[in-house]
PDB file of N, CA and C in Angstrom:
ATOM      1  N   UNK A   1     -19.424  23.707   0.524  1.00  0.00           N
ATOM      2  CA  UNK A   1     -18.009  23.405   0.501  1.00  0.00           C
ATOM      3  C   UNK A   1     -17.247  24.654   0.113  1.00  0.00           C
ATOM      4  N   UNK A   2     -15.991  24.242   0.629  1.00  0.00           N
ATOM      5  CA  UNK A   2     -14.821  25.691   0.097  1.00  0.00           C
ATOM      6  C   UNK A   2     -14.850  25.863  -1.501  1.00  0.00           C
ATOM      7  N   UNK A   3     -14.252  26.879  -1.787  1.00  0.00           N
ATOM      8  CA  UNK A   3     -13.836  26.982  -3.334  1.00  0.00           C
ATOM      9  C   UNK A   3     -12.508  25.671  -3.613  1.00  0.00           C
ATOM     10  N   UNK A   4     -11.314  25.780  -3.107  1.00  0.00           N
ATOM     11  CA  UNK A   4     -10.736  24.766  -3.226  1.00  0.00           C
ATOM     12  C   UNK A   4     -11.453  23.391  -3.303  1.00  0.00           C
ATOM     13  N   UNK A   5     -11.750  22.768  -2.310  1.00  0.00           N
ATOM     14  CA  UNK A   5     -12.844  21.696  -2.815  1.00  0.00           C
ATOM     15  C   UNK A   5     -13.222  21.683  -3.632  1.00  0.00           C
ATOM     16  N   UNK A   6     -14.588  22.614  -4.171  1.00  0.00           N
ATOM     17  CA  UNK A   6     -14.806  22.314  -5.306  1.00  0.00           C
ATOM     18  C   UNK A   6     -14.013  22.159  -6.788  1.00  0.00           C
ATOM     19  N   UNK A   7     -12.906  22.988  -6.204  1.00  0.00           N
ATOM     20  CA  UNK A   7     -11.699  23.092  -7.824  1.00  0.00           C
ATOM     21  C   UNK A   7     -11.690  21.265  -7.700  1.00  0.00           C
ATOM     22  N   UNK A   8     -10.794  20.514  -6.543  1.00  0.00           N
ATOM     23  CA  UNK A   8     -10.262  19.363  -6.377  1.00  0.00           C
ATOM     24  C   UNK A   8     -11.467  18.507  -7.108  1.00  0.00           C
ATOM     25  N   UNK A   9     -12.895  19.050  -6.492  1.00  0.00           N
ATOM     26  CA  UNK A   9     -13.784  17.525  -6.744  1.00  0.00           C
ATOM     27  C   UNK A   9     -14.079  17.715  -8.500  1.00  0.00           C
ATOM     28  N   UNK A  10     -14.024  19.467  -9.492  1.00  0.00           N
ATOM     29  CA  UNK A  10     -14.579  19.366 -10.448  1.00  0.00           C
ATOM     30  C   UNK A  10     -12.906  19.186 -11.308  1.00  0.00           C
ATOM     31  N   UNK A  11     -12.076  18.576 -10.720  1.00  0.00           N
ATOM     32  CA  UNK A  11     -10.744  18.412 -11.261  1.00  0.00           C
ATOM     33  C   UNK A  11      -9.617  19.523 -11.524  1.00  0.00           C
ATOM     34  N   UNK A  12      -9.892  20.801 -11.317  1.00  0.00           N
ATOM     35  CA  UNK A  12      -9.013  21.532 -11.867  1.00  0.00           C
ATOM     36  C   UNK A  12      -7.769  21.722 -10.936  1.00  0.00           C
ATOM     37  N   UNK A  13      -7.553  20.973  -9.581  1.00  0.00           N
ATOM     38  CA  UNK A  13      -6.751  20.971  -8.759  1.00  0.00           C
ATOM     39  C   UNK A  13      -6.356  19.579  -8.374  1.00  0.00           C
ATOM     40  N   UNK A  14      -4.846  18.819  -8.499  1.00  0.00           N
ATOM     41  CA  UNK A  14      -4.975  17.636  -7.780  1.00  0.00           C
ATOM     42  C   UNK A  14      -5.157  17.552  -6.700  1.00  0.00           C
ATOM     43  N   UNK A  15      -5.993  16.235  -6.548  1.00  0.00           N
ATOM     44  CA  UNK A  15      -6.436  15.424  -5.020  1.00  0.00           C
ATOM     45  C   UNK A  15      -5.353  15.044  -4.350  1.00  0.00           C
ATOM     46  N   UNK A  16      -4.356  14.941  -4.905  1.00  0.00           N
ATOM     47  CA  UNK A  16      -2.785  15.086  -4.045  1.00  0.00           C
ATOM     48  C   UNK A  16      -2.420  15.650  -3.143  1.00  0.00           C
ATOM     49  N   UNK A  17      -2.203  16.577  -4.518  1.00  0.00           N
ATOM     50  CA  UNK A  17      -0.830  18.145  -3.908  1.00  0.00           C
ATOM     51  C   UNK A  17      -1.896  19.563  -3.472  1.00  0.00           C
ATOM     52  N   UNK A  18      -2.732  19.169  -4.800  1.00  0.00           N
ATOM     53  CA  UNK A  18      -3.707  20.760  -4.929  1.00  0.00           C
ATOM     54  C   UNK A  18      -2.884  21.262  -5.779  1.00  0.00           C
ATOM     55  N   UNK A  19      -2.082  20.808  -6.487  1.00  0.00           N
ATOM     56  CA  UNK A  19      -1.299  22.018  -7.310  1.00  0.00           C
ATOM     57  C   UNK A  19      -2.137  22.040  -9.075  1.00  0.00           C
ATOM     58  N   UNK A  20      -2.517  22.833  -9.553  1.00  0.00           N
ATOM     59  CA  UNK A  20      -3.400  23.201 -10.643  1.00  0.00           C
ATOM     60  C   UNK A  20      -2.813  22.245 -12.072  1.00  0.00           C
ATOM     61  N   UNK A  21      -4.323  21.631 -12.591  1.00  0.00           N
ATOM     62  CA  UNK A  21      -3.840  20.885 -13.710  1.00  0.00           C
ATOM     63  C   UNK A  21      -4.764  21.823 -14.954  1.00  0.00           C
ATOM     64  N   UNK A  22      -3.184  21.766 -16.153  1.00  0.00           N
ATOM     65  CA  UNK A  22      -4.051  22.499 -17.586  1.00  0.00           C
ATOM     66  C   UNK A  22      -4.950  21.049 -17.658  1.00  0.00           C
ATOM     67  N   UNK A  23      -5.778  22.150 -18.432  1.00  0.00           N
ATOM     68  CA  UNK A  23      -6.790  21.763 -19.170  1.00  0.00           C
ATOM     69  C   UNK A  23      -8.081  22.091 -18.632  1.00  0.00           C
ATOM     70  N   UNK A  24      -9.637  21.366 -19.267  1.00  0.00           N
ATOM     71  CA  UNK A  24     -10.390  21.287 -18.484  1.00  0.00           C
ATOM     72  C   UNK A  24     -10.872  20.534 -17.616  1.00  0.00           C
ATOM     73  N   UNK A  25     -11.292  20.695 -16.408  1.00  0.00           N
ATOM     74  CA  UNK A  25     -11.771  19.512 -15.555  1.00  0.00           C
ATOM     75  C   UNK A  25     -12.539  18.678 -16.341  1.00  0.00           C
ATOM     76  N   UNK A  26     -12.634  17.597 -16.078  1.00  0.00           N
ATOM     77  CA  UNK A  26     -13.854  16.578 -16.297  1.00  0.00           C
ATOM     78  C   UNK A  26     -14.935  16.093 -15.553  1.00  0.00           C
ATOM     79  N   UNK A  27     -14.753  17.115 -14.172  1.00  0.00           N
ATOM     80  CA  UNK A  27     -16.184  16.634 -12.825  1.00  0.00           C
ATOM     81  C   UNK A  27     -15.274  15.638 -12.261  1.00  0.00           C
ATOM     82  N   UNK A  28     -14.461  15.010 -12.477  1.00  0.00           N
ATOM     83  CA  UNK A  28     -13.884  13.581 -11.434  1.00  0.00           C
ATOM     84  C   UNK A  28     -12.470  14.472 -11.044  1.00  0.00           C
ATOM     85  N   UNK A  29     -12.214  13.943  -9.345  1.00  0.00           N
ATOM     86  CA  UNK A  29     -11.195  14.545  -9.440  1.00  0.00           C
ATOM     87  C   UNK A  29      -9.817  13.750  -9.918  1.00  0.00           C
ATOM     88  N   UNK A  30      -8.725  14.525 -10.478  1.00  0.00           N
ATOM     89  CA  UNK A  30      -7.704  13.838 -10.859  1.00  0.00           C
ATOM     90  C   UNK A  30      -6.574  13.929  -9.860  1.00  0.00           C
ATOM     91  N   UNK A  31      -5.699  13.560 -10.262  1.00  0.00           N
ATOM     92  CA  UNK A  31      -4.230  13.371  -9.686  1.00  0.00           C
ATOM     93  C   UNK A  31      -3.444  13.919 -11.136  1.00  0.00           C
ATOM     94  N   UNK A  32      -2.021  15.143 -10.672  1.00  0.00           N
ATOM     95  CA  UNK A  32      -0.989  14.965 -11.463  1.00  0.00           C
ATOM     96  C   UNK A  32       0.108  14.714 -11.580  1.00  0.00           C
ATOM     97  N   UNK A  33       0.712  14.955 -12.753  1.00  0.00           N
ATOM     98  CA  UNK A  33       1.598  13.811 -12.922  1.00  0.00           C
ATOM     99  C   UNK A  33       2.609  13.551 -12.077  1.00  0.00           C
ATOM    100  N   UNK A  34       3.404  14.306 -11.232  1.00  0.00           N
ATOM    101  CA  UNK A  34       3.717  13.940 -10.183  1.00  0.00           C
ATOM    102  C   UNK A  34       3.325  12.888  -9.149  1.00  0.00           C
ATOM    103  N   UNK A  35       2.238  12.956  -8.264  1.00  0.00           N
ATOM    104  CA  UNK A  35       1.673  12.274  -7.848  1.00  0.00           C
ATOM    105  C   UNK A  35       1.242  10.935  -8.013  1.00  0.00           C
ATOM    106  N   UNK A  36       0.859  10.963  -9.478  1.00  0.00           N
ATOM    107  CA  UNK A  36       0.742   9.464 -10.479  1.00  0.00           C
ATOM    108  C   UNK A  36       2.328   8.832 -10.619  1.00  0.00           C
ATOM    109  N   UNK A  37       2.642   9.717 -10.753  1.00  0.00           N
ATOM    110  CA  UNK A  37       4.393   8.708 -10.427  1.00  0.00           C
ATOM    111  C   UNK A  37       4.888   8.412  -9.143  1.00  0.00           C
ATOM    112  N   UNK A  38       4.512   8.872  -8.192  1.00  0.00           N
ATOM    113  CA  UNK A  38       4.963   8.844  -6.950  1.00  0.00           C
ATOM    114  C   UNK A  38       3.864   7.295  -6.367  1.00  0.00           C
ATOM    115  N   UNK A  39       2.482   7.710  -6.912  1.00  0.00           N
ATOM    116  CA  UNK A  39       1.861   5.967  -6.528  1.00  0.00           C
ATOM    117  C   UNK A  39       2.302   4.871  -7.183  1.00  0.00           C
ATOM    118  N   UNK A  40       2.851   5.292  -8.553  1.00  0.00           N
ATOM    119  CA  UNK A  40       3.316   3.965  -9.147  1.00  0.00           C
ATOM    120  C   UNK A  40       4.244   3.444  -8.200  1.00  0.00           C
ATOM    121  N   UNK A  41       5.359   4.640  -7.848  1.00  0.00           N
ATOM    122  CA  UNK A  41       6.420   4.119  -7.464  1.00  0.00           C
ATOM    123  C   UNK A  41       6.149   3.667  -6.285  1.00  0.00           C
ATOM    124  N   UNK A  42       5.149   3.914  -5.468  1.00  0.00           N
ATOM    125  CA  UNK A  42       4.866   3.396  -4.161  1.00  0.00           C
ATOM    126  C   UNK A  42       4.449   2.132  -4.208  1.00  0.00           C
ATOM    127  N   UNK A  43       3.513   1.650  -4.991  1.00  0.00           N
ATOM    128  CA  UNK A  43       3.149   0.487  -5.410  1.00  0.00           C
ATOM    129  C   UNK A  43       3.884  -0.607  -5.905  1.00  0.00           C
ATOM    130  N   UNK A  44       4.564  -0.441  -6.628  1.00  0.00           N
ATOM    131  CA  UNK A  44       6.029  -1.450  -7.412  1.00  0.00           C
ATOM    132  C   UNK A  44       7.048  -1.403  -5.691  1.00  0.00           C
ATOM    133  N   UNK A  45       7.320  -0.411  -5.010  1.00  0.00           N
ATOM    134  CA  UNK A  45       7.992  -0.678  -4.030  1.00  0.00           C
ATOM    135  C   UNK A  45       7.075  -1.612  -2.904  1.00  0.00           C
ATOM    136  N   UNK A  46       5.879  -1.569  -2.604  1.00  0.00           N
ATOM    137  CA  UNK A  46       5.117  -2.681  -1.654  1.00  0.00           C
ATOM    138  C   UNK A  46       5.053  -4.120  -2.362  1.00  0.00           C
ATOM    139  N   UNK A  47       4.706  -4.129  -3.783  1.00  0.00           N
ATOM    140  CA  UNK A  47       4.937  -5.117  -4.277  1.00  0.00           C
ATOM    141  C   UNK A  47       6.388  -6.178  -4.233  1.00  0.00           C
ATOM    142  N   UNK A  48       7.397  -4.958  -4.646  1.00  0.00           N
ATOM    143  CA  UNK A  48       8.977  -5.763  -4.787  1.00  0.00           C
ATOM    144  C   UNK A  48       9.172  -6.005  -2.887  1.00  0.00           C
ATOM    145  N   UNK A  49       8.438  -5.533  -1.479  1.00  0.00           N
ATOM    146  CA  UNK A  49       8.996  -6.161  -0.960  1.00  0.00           C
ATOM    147  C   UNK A  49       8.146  -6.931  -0.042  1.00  0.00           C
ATOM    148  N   UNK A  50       7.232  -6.909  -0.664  1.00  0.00           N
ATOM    149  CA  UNK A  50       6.040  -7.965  -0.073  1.00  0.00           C
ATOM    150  C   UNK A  50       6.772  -9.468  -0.897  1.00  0.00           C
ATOM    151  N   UNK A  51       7.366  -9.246  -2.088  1.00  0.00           N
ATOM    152  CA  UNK A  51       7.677 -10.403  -3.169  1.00  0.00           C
ATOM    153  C   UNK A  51       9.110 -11.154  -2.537  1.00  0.00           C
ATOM    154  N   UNK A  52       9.635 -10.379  -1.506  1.00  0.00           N
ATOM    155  CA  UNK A  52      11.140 -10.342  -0.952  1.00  0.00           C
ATOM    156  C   UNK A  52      10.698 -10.783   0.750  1.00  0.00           C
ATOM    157  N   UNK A  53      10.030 -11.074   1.309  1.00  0.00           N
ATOM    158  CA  UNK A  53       9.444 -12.052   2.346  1.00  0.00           C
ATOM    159  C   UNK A  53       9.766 -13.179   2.160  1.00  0.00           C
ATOM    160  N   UNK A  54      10.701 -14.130   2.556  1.00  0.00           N
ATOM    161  CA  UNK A  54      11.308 -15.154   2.498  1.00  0.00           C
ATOM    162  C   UNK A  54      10.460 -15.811   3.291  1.00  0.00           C
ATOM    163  N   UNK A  55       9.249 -17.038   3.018  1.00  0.00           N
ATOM    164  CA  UNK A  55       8.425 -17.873   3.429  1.00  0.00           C
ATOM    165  C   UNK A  55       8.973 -19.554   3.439  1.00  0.00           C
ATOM    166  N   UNK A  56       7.812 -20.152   4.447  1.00  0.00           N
ATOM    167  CA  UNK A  56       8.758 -21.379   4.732  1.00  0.00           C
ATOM    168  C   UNK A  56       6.992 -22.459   5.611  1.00  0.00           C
ATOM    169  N   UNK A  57       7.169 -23.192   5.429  1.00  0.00           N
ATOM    170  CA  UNK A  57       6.274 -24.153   5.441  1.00  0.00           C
ATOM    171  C   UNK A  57       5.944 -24.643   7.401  1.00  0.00           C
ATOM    172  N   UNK A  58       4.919 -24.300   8.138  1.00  0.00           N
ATOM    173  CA  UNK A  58       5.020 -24.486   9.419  1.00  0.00           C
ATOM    174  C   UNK A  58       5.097 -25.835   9.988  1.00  0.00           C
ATOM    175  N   UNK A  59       6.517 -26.839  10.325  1.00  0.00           N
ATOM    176  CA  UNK A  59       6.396 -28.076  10.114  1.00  0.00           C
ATOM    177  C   UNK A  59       5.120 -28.659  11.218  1.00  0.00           C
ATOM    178  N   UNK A  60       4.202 -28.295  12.256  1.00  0.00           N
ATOM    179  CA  UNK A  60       3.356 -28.833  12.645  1.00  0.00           C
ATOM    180  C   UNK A  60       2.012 -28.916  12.066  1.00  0.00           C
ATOM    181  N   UNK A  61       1.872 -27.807  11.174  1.00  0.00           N
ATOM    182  CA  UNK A  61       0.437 -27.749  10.131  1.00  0.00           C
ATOM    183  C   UNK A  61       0.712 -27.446   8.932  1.00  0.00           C
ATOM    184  N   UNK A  62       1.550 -27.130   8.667  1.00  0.00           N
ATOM    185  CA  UNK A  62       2.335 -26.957   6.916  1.00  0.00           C
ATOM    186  C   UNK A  62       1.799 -25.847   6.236  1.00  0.00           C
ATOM    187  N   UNK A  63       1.412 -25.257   7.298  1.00  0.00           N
ATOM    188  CA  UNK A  63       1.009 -23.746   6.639  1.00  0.00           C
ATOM    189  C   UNK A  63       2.045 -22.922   6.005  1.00  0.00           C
ATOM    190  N   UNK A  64       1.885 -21.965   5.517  1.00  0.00           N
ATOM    191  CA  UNK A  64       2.661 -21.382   4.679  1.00  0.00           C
ATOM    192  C   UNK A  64       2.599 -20.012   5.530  1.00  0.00           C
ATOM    193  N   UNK A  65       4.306 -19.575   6.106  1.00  0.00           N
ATOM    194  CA  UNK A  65       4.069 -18.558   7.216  1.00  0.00           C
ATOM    195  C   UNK A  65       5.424 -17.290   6.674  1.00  0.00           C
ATOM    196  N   UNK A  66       5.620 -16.245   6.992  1.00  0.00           N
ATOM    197  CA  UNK A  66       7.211 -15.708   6.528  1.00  0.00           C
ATOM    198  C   UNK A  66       7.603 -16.284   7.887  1.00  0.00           C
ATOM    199  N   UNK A  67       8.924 -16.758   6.911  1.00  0.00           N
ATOM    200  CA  UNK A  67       9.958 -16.847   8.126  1.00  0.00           C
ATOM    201  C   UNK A  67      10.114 -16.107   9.388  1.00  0.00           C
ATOM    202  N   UNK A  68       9.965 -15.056   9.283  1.00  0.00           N
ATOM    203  CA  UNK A  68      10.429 -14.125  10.765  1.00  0.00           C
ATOM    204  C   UNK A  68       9.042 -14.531  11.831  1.00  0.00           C
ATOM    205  N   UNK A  69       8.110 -14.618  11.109  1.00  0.00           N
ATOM    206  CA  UNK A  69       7.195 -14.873  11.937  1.00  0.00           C
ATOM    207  C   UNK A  69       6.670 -16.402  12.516  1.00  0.00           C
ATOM    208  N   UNK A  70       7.233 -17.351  12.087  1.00  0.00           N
ATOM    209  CA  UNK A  70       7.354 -18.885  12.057  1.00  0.00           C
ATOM    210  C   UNK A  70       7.321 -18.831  13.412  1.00  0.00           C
ATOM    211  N   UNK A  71       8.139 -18.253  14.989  1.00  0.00           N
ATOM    212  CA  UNK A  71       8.078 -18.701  16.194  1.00  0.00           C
ATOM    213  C   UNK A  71       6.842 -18.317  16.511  1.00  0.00           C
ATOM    214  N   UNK A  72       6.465 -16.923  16.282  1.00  0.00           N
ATOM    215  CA  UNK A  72       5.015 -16.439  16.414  1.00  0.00           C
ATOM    216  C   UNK A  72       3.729 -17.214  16.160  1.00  0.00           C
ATOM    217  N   UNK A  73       3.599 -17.716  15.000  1.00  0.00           N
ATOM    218  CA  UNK A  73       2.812 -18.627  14.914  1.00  0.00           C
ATOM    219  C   UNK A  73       2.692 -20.023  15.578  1.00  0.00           C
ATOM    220  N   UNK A  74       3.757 -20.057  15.576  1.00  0.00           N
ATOM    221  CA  UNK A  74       4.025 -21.597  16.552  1.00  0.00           C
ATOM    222  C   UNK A  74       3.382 -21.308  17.771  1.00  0.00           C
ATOM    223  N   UNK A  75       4.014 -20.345  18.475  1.00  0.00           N
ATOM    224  CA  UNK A  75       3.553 -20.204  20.127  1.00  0.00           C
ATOM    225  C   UNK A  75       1.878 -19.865  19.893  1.00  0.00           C
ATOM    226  N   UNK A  76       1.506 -19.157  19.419  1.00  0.00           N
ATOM    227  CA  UNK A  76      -0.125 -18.970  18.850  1.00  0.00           C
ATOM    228  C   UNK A  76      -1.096 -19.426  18.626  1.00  0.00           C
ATOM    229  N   UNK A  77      -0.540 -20.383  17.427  1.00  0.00           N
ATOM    230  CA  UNK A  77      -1.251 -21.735  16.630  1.00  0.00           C
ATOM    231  C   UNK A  77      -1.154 -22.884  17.304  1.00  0.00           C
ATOM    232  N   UNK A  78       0.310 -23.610  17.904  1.00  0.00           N
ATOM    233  CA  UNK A  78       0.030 -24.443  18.593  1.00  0.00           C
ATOM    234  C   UNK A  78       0.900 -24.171  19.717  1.00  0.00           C
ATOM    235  N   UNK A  79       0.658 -23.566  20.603  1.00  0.00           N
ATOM    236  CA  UNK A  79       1.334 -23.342  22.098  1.00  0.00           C
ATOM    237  C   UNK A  79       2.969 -24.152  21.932  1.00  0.00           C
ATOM    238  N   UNK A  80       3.518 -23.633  21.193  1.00  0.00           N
ATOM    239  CA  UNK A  80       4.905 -24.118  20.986  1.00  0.00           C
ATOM    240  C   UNK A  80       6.002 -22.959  21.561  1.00  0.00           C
ATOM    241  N   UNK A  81       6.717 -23.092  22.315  1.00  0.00           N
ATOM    242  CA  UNK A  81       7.353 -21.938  23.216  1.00  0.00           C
ATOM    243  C   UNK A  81       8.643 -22.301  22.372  1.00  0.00           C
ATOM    244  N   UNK A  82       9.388 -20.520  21.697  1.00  0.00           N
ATOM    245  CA  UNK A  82      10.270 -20.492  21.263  1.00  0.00           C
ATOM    246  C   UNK A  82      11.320 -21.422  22.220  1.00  0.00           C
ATOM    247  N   UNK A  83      12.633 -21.205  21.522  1.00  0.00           N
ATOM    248  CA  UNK A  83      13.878 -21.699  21.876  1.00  0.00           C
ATOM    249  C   UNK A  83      14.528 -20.377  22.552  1.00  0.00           C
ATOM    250  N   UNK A  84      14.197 -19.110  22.540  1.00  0.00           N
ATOM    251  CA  UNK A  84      15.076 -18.117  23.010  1.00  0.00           C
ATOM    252  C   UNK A  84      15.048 -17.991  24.527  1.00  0.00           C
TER     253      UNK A  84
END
């Protein structure tokens, strides 16, 4: 392997950016702090809009579908041809 690589895999470079972390490696590679904030924030944002999917009950099998996709399933699940 390259020298970089090895910095990333024995930690002294994040698995991110590559941009150099103080201290000493620990053999695992890390992430810094940048990066660790940037997944949080990526994560809390898939969460808040996975949580913001407005769902609704499929009245021929009562499945539980998001709304936008309710005609989709219909025509799919049971050959039900939109209204459009």
């Amino acid at each position: 392997m390259g020298d970089i690589a090895d910095m990333i895999l024995e930690g002294l470079l994040c698995e991110g950016c590559g941009a150099y972390i103080d201290g000493d490696g620990d053999g695992v590679p890390r992430r810094c702090g940048d990066c660790e904030r940037y997944d949080q924030q990526d994560a809390r944002s898939r969460s808040a809009a996975k949580a913001a999917a407005p769902k609704t009950n499929c009245p021929t099998c009562n499945r539980r579908v998001k709304l936008a996709g309710l005609a989709d399933h219909q025509r799919d699940a049971h050959g039900i041809k939109g209204t459009t």
